[in-house]
N, C-alpha and C. Protein backbone atom coordinates (compact mmCIF):
# COMPACT_ATOMS: atom_id res chain seq x y z
N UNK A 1 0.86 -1.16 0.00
CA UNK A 1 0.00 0.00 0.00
C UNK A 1 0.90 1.22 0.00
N UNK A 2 1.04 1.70 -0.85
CA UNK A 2 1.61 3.26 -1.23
C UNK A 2 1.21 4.01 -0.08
N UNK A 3 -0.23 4.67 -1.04
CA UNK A 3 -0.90 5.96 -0.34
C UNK A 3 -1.96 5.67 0.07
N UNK A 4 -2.72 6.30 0.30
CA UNK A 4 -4.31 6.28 0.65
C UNK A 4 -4.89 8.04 0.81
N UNK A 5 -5.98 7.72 1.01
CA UNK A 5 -6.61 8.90 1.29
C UNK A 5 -6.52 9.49 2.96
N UNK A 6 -6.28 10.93 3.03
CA UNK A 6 -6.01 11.11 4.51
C UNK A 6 -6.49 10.49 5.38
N UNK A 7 -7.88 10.42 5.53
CA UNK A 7 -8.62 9.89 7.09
C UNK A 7 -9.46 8.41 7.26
N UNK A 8 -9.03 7.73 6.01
CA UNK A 8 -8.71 6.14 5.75
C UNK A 8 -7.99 4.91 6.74
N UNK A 9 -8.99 4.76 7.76
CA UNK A 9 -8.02 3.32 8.74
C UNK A 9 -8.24 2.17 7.75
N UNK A 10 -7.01 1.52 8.82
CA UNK A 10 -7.09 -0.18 8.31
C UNK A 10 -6.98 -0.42 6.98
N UNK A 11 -6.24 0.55 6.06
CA UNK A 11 -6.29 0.50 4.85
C UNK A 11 -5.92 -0.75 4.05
N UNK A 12 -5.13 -1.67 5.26
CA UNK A 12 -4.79 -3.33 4.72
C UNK A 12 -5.46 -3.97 4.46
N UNK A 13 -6.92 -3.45 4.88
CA UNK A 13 -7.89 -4.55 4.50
C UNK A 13 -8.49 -4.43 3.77
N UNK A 14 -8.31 -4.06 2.50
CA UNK A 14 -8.73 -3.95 1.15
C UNK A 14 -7.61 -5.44 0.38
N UNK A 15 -6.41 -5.72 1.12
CA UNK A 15 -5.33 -6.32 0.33
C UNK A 15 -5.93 -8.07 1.04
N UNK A 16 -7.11 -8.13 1.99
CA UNK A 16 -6.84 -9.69 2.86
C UNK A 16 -8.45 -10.07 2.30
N UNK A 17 -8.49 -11.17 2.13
CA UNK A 17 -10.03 -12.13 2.20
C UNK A 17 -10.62 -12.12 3.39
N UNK A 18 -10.00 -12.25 4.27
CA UNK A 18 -10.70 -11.98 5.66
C UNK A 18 -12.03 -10.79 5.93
N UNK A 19 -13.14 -11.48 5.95
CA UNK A 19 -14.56 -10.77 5.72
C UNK A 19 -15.08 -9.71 7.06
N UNK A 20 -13.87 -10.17 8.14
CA UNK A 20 -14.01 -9.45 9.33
C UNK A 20 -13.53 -8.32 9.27
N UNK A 21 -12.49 -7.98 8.59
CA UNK A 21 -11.83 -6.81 8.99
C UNK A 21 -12.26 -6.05 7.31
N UNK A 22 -12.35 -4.99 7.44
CA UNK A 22 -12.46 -3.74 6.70
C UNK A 22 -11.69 -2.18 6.39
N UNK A 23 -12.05 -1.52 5.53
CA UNK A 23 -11.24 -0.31 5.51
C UNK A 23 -12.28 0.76 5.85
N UNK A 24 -11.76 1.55 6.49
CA UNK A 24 -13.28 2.93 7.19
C UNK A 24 -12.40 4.13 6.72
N UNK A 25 -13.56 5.07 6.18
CA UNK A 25 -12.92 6.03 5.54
C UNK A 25 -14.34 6.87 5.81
N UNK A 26 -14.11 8.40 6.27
CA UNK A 26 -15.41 9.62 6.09
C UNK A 26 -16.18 9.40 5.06
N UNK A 27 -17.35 9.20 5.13
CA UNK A 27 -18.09 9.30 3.70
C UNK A 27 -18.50 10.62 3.32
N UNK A 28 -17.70 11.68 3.99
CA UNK A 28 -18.02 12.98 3.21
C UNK A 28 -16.49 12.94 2.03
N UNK A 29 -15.55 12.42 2.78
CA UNK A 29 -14.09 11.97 1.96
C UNK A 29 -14.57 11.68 -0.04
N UNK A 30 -13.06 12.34 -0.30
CA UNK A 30 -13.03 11.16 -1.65
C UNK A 30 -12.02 10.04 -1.45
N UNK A 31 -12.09 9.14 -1.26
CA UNK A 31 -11.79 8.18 -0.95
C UNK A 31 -10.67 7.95 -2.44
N UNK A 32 -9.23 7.86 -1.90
CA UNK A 32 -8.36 6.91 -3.18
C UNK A 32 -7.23 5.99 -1.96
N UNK A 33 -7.03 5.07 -3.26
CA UNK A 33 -5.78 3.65 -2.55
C UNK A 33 -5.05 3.84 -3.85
N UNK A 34 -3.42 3.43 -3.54
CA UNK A 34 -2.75 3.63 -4.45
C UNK A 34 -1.61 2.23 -4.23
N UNK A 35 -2.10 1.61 -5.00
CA UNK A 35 -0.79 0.12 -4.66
C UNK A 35 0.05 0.10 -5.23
N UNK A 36 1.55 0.03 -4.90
CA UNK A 36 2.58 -0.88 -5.94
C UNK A 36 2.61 -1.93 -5.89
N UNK A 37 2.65 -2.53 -7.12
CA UNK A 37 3.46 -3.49 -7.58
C UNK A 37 4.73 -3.78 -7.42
N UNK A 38 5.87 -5.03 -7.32
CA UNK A 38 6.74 -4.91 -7.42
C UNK A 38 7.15 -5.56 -8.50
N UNK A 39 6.52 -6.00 -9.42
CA UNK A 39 6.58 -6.41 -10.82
C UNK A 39 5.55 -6.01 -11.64
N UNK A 40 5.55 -5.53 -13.21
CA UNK A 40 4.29 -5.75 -13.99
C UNK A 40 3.83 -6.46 -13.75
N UNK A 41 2.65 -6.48 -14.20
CA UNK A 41 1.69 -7.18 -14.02
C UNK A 41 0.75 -7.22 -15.52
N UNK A 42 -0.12 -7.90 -15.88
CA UNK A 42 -1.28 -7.89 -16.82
C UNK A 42 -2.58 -8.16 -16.27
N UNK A 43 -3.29 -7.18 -16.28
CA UNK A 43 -4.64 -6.77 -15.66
C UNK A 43 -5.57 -7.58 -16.56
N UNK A 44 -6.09 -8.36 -16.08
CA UNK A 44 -7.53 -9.40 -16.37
C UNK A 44 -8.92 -9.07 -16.09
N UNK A 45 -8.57 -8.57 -14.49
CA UNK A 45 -10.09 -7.58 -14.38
C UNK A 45 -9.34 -7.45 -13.05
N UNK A 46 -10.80 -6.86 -12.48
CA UNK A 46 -10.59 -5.87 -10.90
C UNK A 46 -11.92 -6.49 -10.62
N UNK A 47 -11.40 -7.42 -9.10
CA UNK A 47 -12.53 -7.41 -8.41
C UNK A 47 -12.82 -6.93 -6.92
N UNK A 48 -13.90 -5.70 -6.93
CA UNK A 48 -14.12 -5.52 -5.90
C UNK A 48 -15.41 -5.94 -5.35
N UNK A 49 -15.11 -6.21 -3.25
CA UNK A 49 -16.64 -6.38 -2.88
C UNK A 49 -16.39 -5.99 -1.74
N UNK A 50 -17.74 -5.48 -1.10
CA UNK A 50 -18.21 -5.03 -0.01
C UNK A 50 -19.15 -5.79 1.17
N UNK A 51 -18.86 -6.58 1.96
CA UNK A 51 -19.76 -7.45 2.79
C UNK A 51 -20.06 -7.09 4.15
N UNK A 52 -19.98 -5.50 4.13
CA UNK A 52 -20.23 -4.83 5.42
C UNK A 52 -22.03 -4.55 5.14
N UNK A 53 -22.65 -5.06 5.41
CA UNK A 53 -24.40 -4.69 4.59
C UNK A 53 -24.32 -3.24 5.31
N UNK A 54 -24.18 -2.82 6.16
CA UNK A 54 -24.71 -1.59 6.92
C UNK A 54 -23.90 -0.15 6.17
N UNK A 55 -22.41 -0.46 5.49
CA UNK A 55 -22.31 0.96 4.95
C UNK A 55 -22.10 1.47 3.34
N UNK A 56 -22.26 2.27 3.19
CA UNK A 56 -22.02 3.22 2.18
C UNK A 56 -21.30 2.23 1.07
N UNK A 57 -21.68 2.36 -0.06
CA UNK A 57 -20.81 1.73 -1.36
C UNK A 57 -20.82 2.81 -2.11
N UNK A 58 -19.30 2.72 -2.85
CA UNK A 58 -18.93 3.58 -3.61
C UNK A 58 -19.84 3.06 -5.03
N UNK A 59 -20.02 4.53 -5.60
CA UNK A 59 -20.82 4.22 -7.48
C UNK A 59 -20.12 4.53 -8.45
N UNK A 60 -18.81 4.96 -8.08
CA UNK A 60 -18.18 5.11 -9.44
C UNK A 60 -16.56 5.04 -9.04
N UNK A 61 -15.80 4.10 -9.38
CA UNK A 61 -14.11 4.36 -9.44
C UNK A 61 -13.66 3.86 -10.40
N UNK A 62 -12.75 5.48 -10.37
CA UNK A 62 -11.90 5.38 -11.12
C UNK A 62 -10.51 4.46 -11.00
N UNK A 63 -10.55 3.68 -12.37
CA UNK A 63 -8.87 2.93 -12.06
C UNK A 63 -8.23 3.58 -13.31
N UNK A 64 -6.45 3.86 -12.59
CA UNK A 64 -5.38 4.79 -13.20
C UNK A 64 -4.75 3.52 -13.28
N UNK A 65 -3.59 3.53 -14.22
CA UNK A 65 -2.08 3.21 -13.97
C UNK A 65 -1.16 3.95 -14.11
N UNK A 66 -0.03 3.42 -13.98
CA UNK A 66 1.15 4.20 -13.81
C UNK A 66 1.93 4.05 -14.92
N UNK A 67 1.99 5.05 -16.36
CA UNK A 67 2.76 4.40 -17.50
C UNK A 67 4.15 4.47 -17.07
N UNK A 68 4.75 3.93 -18.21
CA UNK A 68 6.35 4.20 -17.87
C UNK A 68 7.04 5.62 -17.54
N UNK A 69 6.28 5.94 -18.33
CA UNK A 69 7.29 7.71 -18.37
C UNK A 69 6.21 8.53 -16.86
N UNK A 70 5.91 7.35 -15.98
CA UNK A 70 5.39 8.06 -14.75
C UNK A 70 3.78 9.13 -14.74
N UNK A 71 3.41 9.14 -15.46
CA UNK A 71 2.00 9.65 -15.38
C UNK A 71 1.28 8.52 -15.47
N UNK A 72 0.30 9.16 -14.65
CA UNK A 72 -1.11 8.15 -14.56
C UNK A 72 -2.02 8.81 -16.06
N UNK A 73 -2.32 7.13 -16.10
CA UNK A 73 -3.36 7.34 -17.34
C UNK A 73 -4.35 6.35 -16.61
N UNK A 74 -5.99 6.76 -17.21
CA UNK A 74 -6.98 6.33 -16.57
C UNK A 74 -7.48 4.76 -17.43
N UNK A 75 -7.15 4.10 -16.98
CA UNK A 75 -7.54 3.00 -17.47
C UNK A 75 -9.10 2.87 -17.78
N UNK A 76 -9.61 3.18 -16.68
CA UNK A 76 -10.94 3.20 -17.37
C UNK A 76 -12.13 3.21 -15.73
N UNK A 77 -13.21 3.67 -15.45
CA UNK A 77 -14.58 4.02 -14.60
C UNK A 77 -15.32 2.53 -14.83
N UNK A 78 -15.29 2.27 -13.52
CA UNK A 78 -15.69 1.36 -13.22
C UNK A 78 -17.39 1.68 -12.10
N UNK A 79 -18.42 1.33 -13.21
CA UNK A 79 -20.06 1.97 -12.24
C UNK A 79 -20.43 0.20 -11.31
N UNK A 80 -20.27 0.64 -10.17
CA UNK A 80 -20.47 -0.63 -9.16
C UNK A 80 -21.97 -1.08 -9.47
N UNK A 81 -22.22 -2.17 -8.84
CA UNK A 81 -23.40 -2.87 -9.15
C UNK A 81 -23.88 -3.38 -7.86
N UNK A 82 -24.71 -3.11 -7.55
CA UNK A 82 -25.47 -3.77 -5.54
C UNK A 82 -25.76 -5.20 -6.13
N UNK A 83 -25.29 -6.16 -5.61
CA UNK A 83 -25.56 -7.53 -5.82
C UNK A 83 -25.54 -8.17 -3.95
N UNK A 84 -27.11 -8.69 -4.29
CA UNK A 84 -26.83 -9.02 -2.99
C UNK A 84 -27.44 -10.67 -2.89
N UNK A 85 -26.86 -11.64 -2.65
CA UNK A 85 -26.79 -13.43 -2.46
C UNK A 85 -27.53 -13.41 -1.36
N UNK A 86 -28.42 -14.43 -1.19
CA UNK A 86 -29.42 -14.95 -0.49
C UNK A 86 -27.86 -15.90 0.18
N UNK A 87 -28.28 -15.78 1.56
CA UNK A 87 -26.98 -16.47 2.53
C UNK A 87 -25.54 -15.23 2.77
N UNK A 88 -25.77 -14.70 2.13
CA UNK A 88 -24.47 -13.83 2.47
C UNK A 88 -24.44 -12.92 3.29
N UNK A 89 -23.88 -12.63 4.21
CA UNK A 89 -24.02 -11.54 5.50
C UNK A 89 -23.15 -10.56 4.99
């Protein structure tokens, strides 16, 4: 984990499967995470999920990368989707 957004705890738990622990961030905030890599990589997809039922989901993120010559270019807006499984807490 690089960076994060200023008032962002527990920001590790965006990186673990572990369904207990979470990342808490102001929801007046704009919320960003910024990871390195320590190798390229080839991007297949991005999966995110949220299994806290009680807060706030984000509706729109943006994913950047980092080209070579060091600027971020926007890979592309990603509009979230509420999916919610019968059994899932």
């Amino acid at each position: 984990m690089r960076e994060t957004s200023k008032m962002v705890k527990n920001q590790q738990a965006v990186l673990t499967s572990n369904r207990d622990t979470y990342l808490l961030s102001q929801c007046s905030e704009r919320l960003y995470i910024v990871l390195e890599l320590c190798q390229e990589i080839l991007i297949s997809h991005i999966q995110l999920a949220n299994f806290e039922l009680f807060s706030s989901m984000a509706k729109e993120i943006d994913v950047y990368i980092q080209a070579p010559n060091a600027q971020w270019v926007l890979l592309g807006t990603v509009v979230a989707e509420v999916i919610m499984r019968r059994g899932e807490r």
